[in-house]
C-alpha atoms as a PDB file:
ATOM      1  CA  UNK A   1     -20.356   4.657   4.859  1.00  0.00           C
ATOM      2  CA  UNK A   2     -17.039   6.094   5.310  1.00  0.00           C
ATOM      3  CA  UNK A   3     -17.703  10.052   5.206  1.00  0.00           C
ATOM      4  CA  UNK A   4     -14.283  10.985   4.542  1.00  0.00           C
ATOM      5  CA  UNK A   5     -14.675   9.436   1.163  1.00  0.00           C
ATOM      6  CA  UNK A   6     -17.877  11.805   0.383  1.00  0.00           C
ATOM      7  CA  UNK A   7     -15.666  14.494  -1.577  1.00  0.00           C
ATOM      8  CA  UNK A   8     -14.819  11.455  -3.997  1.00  0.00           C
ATOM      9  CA  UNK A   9     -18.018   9.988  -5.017  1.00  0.00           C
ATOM     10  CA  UNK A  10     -18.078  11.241  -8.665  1.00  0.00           C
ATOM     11  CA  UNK A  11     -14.641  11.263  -9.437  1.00  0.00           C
ATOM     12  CA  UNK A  12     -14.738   7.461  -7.999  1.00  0.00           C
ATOM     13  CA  UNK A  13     -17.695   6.642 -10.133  1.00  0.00           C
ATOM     14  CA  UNK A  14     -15.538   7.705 -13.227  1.00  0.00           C
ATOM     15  CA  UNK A  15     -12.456   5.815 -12.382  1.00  0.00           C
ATOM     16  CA  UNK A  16     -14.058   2.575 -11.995  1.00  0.00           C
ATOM     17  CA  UNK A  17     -15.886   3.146 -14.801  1.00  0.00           C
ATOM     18  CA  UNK A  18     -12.171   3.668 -16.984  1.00  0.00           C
ATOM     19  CA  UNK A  19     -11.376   0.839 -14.788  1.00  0.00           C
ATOM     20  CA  UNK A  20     -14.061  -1.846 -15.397  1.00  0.00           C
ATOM     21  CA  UNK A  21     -13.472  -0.552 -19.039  1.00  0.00           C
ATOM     22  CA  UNK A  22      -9.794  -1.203 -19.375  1.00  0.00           C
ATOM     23  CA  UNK A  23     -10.766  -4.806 -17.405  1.00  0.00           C
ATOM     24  CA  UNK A  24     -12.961  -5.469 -20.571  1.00  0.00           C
ATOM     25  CA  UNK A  25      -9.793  -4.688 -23.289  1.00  0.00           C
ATOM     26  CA  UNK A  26     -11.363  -1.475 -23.819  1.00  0.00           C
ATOM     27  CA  UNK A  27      -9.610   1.902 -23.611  1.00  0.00           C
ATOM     28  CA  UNK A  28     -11.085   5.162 -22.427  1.00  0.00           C
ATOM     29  CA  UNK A  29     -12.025   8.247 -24.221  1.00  0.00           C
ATOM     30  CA  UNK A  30      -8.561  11.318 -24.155  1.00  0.00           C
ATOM     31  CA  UNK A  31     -11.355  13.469 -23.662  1.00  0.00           C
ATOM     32  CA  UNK A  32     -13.249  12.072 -20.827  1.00  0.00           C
ATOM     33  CA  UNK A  33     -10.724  11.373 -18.648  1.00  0.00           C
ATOM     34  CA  UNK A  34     -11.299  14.137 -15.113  1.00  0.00           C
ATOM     35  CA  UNK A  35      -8.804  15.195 -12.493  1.00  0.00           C
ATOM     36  CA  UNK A  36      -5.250  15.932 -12.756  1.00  0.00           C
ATOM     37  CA  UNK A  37      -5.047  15.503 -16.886  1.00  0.00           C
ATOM     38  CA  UNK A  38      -3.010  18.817 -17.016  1.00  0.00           C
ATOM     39  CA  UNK A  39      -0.840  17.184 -14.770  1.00  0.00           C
ATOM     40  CA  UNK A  40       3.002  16.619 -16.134  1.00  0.00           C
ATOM     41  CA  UNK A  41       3.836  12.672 -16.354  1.00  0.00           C
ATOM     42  CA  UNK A  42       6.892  12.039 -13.956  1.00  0.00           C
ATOM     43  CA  UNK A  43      10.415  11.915 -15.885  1.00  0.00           C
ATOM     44  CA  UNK A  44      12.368   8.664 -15.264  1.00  0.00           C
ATOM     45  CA  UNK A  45      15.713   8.774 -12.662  1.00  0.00           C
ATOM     46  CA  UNK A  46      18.661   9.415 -14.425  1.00  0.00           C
ATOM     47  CA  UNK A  47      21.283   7.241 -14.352  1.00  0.00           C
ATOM     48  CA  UNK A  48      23.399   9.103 -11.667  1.00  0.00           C
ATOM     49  CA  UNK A  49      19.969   9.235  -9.465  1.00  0.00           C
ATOM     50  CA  UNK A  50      19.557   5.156  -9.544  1.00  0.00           C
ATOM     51  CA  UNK A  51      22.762   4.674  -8.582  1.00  0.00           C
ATOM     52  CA  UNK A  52      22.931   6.771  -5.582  1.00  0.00           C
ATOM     53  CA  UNK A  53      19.809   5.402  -4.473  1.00  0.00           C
ATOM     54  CA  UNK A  54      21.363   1.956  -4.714  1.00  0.00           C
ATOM     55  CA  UNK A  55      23.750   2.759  -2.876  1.00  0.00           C
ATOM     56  CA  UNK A  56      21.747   3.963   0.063  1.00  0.00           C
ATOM     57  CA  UNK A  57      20.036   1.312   0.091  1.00  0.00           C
ATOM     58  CA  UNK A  58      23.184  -0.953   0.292  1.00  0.00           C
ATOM     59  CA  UNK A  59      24.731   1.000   2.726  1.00  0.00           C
ATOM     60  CA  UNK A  60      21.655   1.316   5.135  1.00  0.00           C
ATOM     61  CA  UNK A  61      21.464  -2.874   4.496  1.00  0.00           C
ATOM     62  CA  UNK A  62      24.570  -3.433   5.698  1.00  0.00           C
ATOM     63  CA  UNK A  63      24.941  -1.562   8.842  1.00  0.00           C
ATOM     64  CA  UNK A  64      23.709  -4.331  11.739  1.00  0.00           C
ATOM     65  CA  UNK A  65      21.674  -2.167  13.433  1.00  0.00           C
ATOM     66  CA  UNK A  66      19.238  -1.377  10.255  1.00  0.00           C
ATOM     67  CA  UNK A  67      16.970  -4.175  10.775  1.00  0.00           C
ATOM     68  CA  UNK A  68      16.870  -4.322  14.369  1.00  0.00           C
ATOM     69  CA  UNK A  69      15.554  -0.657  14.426  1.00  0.00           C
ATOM     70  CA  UNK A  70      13.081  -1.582  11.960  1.00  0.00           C
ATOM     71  CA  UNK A  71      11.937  -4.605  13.826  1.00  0.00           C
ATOM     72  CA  UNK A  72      11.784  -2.142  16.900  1.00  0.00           C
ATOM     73  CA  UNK A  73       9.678   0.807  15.192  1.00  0.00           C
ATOM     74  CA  UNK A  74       7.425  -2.099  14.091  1.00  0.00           C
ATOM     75  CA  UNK A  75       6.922  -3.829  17.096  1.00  0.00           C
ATOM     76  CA  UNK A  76       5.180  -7.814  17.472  1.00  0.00           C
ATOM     77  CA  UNK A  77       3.332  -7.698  14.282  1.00  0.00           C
ATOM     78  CA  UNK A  78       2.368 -11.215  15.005  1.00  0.00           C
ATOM     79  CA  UNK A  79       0.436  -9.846  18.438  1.00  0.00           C
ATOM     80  CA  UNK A  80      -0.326  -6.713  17.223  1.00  0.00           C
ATOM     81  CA  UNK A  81      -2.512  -7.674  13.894  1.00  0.00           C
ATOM     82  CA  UNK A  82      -5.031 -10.229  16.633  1.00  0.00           C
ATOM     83  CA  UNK A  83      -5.887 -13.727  16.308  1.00  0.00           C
ATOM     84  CA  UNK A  84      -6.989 -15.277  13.169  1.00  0.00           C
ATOM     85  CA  UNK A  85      -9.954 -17.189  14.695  1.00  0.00           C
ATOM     86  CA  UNK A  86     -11.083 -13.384  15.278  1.00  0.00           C
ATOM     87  CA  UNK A  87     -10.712 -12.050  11.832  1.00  0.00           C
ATOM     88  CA  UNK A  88     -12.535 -15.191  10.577  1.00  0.00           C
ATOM     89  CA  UNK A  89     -15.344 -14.279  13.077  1.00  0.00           C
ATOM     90  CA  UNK A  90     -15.634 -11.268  11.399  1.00  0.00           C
ATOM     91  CA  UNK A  91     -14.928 -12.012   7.587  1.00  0.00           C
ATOM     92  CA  UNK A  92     -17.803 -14.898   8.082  1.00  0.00           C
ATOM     93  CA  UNK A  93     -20.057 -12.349   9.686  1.00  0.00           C
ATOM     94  CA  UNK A  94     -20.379 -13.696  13.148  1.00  0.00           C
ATOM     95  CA  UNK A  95     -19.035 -11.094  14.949  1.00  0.00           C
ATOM     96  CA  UNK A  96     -18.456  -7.552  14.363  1.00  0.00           C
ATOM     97  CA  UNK A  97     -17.325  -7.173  17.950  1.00  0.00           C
ATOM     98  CA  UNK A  98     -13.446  -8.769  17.021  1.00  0.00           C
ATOM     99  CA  UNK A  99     -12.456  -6.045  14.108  1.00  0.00           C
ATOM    100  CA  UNK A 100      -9.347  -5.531  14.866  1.00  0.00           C
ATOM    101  CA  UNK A 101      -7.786  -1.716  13.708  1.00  0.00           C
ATOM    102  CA  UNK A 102      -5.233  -1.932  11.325  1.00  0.00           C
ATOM    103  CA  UNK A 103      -1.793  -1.978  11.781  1.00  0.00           C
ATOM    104  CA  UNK A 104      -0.173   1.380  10.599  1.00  0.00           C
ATOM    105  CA  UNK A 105       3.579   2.345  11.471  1.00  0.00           C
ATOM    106  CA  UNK A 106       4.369   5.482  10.102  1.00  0.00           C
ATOM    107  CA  UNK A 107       8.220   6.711   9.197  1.00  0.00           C
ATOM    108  CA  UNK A 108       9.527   3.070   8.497  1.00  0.00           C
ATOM    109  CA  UNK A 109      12.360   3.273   6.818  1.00  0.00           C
ATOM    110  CA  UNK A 110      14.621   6.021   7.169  1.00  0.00           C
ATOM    111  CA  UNK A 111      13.554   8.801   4.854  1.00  0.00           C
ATOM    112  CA  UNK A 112      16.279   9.170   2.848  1.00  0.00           C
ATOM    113  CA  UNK A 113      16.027   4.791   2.164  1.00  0.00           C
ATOM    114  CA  UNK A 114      12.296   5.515   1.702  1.00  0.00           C
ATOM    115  CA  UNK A 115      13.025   7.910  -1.246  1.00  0.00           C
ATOM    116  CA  UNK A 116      16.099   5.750  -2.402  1.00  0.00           C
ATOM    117  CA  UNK A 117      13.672   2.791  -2.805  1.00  0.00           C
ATOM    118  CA  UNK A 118      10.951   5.091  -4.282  1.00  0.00           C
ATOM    119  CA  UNK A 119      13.794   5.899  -6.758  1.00  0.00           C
ATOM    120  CA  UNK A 120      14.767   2.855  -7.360  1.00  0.00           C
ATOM    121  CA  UNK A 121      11.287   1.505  -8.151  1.00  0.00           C
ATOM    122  CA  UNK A 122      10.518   4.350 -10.821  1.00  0.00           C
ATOM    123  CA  UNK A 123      13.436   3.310 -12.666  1.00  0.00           C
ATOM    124  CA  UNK A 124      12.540  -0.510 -12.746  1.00  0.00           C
ATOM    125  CA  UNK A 125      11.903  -0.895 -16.754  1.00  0.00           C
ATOM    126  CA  UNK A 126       8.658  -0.627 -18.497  1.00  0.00           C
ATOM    127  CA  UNK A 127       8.874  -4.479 -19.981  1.00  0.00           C
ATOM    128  CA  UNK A 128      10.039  -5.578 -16.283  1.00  0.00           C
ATOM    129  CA  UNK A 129       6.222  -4.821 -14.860  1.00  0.00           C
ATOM    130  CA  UNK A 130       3.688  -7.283 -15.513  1.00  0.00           C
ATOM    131  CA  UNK A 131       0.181  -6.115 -15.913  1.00  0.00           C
ATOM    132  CA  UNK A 132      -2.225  -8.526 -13.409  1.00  0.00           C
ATOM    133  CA  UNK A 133      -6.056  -8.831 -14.155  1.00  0.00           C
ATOM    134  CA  UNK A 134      -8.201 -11.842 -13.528  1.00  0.00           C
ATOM    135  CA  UNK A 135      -7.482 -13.139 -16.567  1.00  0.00           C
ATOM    136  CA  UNK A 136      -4.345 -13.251 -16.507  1.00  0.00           C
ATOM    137  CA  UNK A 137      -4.401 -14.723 -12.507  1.00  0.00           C
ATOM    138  CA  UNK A 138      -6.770 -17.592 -13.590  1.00  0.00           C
ATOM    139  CA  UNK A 139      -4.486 -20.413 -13.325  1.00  0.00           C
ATOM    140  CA  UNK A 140      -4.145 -19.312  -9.842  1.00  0.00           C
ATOM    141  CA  UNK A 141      -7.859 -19.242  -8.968  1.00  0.00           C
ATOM    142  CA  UNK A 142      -8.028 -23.050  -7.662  1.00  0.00           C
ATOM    143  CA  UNK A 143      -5.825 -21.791  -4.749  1.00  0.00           C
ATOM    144  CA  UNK A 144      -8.092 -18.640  -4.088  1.00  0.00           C
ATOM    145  CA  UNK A 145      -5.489 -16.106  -5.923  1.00  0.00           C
ATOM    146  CA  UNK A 146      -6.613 -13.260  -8.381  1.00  0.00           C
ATOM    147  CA  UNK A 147     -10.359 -14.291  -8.545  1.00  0.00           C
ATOM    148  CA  UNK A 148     -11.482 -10.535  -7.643  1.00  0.00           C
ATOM    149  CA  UNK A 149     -11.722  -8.096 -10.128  1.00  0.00           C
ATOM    150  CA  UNK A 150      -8.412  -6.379 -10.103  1.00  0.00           C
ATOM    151  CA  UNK A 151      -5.950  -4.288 -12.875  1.00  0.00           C
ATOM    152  CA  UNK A 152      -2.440  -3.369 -11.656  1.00  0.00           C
ATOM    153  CA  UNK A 153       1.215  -3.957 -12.583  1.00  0.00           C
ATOM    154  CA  UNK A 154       3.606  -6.463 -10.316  1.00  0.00           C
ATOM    155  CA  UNK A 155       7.587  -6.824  -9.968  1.00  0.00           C
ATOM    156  CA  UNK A 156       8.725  -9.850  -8.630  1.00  0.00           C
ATOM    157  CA  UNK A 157      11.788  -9.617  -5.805  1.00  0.00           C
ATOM    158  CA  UNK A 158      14.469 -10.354  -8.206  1.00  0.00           C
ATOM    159  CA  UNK A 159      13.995  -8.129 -10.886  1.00  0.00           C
ATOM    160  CA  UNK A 160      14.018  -5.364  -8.253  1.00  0.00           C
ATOM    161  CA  UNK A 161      17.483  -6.785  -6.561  1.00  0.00           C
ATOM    162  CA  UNK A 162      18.653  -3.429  -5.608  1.00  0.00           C
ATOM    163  CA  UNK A 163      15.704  -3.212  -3.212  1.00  0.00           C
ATOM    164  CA  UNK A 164      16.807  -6.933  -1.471  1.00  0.00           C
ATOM    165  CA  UNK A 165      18.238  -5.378   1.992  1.00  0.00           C
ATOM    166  CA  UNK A 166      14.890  -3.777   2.368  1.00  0.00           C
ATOM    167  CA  UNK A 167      13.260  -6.686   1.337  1.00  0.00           C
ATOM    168  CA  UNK A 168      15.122  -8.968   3.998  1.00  0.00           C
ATOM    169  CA  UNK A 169      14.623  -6.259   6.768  1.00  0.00           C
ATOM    170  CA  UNK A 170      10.871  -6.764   6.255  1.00  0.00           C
ATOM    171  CA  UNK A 171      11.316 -10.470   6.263  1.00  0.00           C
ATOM    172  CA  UNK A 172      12.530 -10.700   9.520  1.00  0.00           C
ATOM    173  CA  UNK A 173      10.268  -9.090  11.675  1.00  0.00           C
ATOM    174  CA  UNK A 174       8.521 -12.539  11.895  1.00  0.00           C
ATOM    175  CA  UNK A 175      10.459 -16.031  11.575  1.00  0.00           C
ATOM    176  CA  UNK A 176       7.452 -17.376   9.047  1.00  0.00           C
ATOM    177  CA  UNK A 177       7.748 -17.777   5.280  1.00  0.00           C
ATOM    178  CA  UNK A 178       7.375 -14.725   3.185  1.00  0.00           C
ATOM    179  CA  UNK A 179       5.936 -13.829  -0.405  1.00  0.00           C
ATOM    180  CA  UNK A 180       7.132 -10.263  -1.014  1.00  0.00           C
ATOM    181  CA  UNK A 181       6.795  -8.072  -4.612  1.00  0.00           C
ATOM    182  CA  UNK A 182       6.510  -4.741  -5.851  1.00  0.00           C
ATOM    183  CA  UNK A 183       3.177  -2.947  -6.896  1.00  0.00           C
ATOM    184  CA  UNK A 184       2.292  -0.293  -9.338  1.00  0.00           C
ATOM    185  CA  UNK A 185      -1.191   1.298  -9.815  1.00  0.00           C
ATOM    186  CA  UNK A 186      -1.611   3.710 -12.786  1.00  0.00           C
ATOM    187  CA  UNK A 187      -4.796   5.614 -13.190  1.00  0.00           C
ATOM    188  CA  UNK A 188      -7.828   3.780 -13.537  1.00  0.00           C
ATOM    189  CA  UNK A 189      -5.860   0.606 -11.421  1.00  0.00           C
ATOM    190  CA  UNK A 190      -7.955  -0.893  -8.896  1.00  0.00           C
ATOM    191  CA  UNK A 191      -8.846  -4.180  -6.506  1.00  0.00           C
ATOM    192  CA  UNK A 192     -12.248  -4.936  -6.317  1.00  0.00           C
ATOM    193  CA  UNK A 193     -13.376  -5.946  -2.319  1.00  0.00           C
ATOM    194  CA  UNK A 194     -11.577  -8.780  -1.449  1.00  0.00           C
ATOM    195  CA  UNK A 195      -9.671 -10.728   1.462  1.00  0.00           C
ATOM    196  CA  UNK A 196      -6.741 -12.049   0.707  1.00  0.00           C
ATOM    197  CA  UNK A 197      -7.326 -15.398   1.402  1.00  0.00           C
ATOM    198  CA  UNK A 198      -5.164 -18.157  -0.588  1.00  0.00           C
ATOM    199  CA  UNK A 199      -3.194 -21.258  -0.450  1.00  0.00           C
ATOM    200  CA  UNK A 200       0.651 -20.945  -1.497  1.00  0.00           C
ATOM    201  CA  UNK A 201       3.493 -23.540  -1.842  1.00  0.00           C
ATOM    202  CA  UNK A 202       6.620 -22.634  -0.241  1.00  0.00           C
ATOM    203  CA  UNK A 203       9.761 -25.285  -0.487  1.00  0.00           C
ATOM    204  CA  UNK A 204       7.016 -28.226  -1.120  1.00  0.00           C
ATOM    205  CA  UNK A 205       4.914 -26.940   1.629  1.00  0.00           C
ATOM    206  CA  UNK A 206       1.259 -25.789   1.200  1.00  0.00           C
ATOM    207  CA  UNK A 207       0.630 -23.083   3.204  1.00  0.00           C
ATOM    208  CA  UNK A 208      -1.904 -20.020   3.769  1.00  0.00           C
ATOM    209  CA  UNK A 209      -1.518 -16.459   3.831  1.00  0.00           C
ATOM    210  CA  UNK A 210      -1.495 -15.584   7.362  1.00  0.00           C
ATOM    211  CA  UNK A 211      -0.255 -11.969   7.877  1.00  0.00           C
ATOM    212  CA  UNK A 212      -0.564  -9.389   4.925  1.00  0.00           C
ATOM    213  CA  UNK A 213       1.474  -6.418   5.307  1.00  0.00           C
ATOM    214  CA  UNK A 214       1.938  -3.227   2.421  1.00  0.00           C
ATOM    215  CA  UNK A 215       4.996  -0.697   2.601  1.00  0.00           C
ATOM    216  CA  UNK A 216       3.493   2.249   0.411  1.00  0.00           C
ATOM    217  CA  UNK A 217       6.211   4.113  -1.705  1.00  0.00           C
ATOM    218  CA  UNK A 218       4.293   7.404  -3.483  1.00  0.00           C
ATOM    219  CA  UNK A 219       4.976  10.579  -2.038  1.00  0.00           C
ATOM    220  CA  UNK A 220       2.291  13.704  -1.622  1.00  0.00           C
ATOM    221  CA  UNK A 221      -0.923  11.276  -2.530  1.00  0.00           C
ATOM    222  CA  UNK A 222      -4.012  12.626  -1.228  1.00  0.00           C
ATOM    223  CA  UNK A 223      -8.056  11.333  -1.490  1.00  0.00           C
ATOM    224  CA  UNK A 224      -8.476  12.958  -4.688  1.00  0.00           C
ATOM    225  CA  UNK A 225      -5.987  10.571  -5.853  1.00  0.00           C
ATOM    226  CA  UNK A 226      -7.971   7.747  -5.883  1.00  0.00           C
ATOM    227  CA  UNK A 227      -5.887   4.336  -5.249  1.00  0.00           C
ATOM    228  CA  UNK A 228      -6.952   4.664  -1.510  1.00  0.00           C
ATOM    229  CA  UNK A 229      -6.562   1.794   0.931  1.00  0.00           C
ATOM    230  CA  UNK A 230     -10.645   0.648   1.746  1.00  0.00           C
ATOM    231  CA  UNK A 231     -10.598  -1.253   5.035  1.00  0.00           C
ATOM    232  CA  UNK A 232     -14.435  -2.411   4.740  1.00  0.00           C
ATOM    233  CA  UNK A 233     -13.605  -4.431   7.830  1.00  0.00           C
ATOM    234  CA  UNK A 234     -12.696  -1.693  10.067  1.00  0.00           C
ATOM    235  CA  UNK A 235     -15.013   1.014   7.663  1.00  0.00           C
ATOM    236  CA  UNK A 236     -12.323   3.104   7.421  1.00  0.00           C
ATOM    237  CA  UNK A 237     -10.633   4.433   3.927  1.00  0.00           C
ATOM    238  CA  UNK A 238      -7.029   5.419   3.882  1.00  0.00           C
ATOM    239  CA  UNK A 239      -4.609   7.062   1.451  1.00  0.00           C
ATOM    240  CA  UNK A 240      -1.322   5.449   0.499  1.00  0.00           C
ATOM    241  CA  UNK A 241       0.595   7.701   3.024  1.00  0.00           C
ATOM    242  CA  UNK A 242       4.513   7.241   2.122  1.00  0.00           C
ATOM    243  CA  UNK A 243       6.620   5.567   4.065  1.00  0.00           C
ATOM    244  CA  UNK A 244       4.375   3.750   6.156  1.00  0.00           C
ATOM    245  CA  UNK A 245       3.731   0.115   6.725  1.00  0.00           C
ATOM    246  CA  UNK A 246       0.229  -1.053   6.868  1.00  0.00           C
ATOM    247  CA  UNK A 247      -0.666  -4.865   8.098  1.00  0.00           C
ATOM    248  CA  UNK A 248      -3.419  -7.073   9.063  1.00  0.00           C
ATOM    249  CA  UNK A 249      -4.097 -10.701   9.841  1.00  0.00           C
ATOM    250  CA  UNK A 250      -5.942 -12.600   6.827  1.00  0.00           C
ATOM    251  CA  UNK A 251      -8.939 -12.848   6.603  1.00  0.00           C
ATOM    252  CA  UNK A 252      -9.869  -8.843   5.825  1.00  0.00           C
ATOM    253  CA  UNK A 253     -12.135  -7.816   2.987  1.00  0.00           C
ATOM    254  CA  UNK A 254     -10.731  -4.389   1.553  1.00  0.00           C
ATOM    255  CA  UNK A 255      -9.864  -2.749  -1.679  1.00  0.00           C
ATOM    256  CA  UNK A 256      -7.352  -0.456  -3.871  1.00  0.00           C
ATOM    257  CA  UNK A 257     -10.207   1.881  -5.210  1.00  0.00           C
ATOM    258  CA  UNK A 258      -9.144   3.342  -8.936  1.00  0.00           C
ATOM    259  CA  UNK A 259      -6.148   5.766  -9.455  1.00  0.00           C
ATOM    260  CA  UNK A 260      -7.605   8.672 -10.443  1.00  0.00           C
ATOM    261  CA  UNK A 261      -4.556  11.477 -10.564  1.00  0.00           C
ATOM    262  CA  UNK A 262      -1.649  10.871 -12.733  1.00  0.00           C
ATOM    263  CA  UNK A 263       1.045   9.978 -10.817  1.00  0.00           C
ATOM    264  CA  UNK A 264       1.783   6.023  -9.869  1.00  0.00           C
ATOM    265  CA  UNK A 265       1.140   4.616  -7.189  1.00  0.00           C
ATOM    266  CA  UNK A 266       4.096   1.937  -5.865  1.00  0.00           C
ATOM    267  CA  UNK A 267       4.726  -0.122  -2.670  1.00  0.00           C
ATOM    268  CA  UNK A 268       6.443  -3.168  -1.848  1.00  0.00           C
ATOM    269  CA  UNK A 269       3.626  -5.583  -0.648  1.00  0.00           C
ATOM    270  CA  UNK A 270       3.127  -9.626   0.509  1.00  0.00           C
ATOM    271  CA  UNK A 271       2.093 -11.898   3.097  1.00  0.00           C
ATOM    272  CA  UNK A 272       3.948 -13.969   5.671  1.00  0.00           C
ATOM    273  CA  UNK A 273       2.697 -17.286   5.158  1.00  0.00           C
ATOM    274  CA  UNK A 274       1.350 -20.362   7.622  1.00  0.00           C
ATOM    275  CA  UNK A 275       1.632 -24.283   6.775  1.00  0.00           C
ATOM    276  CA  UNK A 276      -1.086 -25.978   6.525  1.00  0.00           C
ATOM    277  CA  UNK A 277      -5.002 -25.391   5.025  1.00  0.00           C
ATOM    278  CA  UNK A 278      -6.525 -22.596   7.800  1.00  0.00           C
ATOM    279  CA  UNK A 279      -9.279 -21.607   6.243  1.00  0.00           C
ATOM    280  CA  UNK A 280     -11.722 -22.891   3.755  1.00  0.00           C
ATOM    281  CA  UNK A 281     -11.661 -20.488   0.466  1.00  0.00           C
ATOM    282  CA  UNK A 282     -15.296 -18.423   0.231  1.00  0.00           C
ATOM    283  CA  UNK A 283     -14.370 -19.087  -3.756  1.00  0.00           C
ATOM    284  CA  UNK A 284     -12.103 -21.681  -5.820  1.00  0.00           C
ATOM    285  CA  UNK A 285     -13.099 -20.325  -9.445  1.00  0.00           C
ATOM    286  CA  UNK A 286     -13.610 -16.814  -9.626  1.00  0.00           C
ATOM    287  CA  UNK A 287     -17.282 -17.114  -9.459  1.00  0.00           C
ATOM    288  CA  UNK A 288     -19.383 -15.748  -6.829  1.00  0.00           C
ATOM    289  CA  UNK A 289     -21.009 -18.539  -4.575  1.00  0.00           C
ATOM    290  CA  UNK A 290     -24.336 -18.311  -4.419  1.00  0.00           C
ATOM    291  CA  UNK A 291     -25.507 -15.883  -1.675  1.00  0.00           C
ATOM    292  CA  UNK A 292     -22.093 -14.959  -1.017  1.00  0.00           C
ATOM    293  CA  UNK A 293     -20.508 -12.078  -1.887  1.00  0.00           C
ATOM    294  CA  UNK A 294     -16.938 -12.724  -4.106  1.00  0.00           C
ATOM    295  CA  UNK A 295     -14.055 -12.018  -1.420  1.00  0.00           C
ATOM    296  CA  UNK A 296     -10.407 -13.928  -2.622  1.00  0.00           C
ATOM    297  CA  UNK A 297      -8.197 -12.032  -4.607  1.00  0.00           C
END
C-alpha cells in the first residue's frame, strides 16, 4: 500500500527470500544474488582516517554548546512523538484517527561529526559486531525482546567509546533512562513487522520502552537499496537518509525491509525508557497469539 515502494517489489521478494534463508542457517546461491553485485565492497578507514574522526568527535563533545544545539535542532521529543495512550489506540486497532507522523530531523549532527562517526563505525572490528537473530534473542523473549523475525549485527556503547560524546548528546534531550547501541545491516538483513514493545531493567528498575529514536549513519542509500525504514503505522516507507534522526513513541509496528545493495547500512539506535509495566506484551514467547498478528521485537 505504499506506492513509492512499487519499483521494489521483485527485488524485495528476493532479499527476503536470501533473508528468511540466511534466518534458517542457510546461505544463498553467488549466482542468484540481483542488484548491485558488480558493486566494489567498501575498503576499511585507515588508521590516520579513524583517528581524525576521533578526534572530531572529541572536539565537537567538548565544546558546551554541542549538545544544546542538538537539543535545539531536535526540539521536545517527548511532545513531539504524542501520547502513548494514542499509539496504543492505534497499535490495538481502535483508532486509526491518533497515528501520529513520525518524527524526522534532518542535518543532526554537524556534517563533518556525522561522517566522523560514520568513520568511526566502519572501522569498529569484524569480531566486535554481534550477529542478532531470534535465536540468538530468545532468552530475552519473556520480556517481549527479539521475538520477531530479525538478522542484523549490534555494537554495544562501549565497544564503540570513541562515539560516547555523541552518545551522551542524544541522551540528554530527555531526562529518562536510555538504552543506546550501534546497528549494522548487510545485504539480505532485515526486521520483520514489529513494535518495539519490551520490558528492560535499568539500575534494579523494571521499566518499558517508551520513546524509540534511530540516528541513521549510511551515506547516498536510495529505495533500491533495500534496508528501508516501513512505518506500517503511518503507511509510509522511508530510506535510511544520513544524518537524520528518526523517533516515535512505542507502541509502532514497522520494519527494516532486506538490504539489497552492497554497501552497510549503520546507525546508532535505542529507546528512552519509562518505570514501571505500561503496556501488556501482544507476545511473551516468540509465538504468534492466536488471532493476533506477531508484533514485539
Amino acid at each position: 500500500y505504499w506506492p513509492q515502494l512499487g519499483m521494489m517489489a521483485d527485488p524485495m521478494a528476493a532479499g527476503m527470500a536470501r533473508a528468511l534463508a540466511r534466518a534458517r542457517g542457510e546461505e544463498p546461491e553467488a549466482d542468484s544474488l540481483e542488484g548491485s553485485e558488480a558493486e566494489e565492497i567498501q575498503v576499511p578507514p585507515s588508521a590516520d582516517e579513524v583517528k581524525a574522526a576521533q578526534h572530531t568527535i572529541a572536539r565537537w563533545g567538548r565544546r558546551k554548546l554541542s549538545r544544546k544545539k542538538l537539543a535545539e535542532r531536535v526540539g521536545t521529543l517527548d511532545a513531539s512523538v504524542g501520547t502513548r495512550a494514542a499509539a496504543l489506540q492505534v497499535s490495538q486497532g481502535i483508532s486509526r484517527a491518533t497515528v501520529q507522523p513520525l518524527v524526522v530531523v534532518p542535518n543532526v549532527l554537524p556534517a563533518a561529526v556525522a561522517e566522523a562517526a560514520l568513520t568511526v563505525l566502519r572501522a569498529v572490528p569484524e569480531e566486535t559486531w554481534q550477529v542478532a537473530t531470534a535465536s540468538t534473542d530468545i532468552g530475552e523473549h519473556a520480556e517481549g525482546s527479539g521475538t520477531a523475525a530479525h538478522r542484523f549485527a549490534g555494537c554495544a556503547r562501549d565497544d564503540a567509546a570513541a562515539l560516547e560524546p555523541i552518545f551522551a548528546a542524544l541522551e540528554g534531550l530527555i531526562a529518562q533512562p536510555v538504552v543506546l547501541q550501534c546497528g549494522r545491516y548487510e545485504r539480505g538483513d532485515f526486521i520483520e513487522p514489529h513494535d518495539d514493545m519490551a520490558f528492560v531493567q535499568s539500575n534494579g528498575v523494571e521499566h518499558s520502552r517508551d520513546i524509540a529514536i534511530v540516528l541513521h549513519l549510511t551515506p547516498d542509500w536510495c529505495l533500491d537499496d533495500g534496508g528501508t525504514f516501513v512505518d506500517h503505522a503511518g503507511k509510509v516507507a522511508r530510506s535510511p537518509v544520513f544524518n537524520s534522526l528518526v523517533a516515535f513513541r512505542v507502541p509502532r509496528l514497522h520494519e527494516v525491509a532486506p538490504v539489497i545493495g552492497r554497501a552497510a547500512r549503520f546507525s546508532i539506535y535505542g529507546w528512552f525508557l519509562a518505570p514501571g509495566k505500561l503496556y501488556q506484551l501482544s507476545c511473551v514467547d516468540g509465538r504468534k497469539q492466536k488471532g493476533k498478528r506477531k508484533r514485539t521485537a
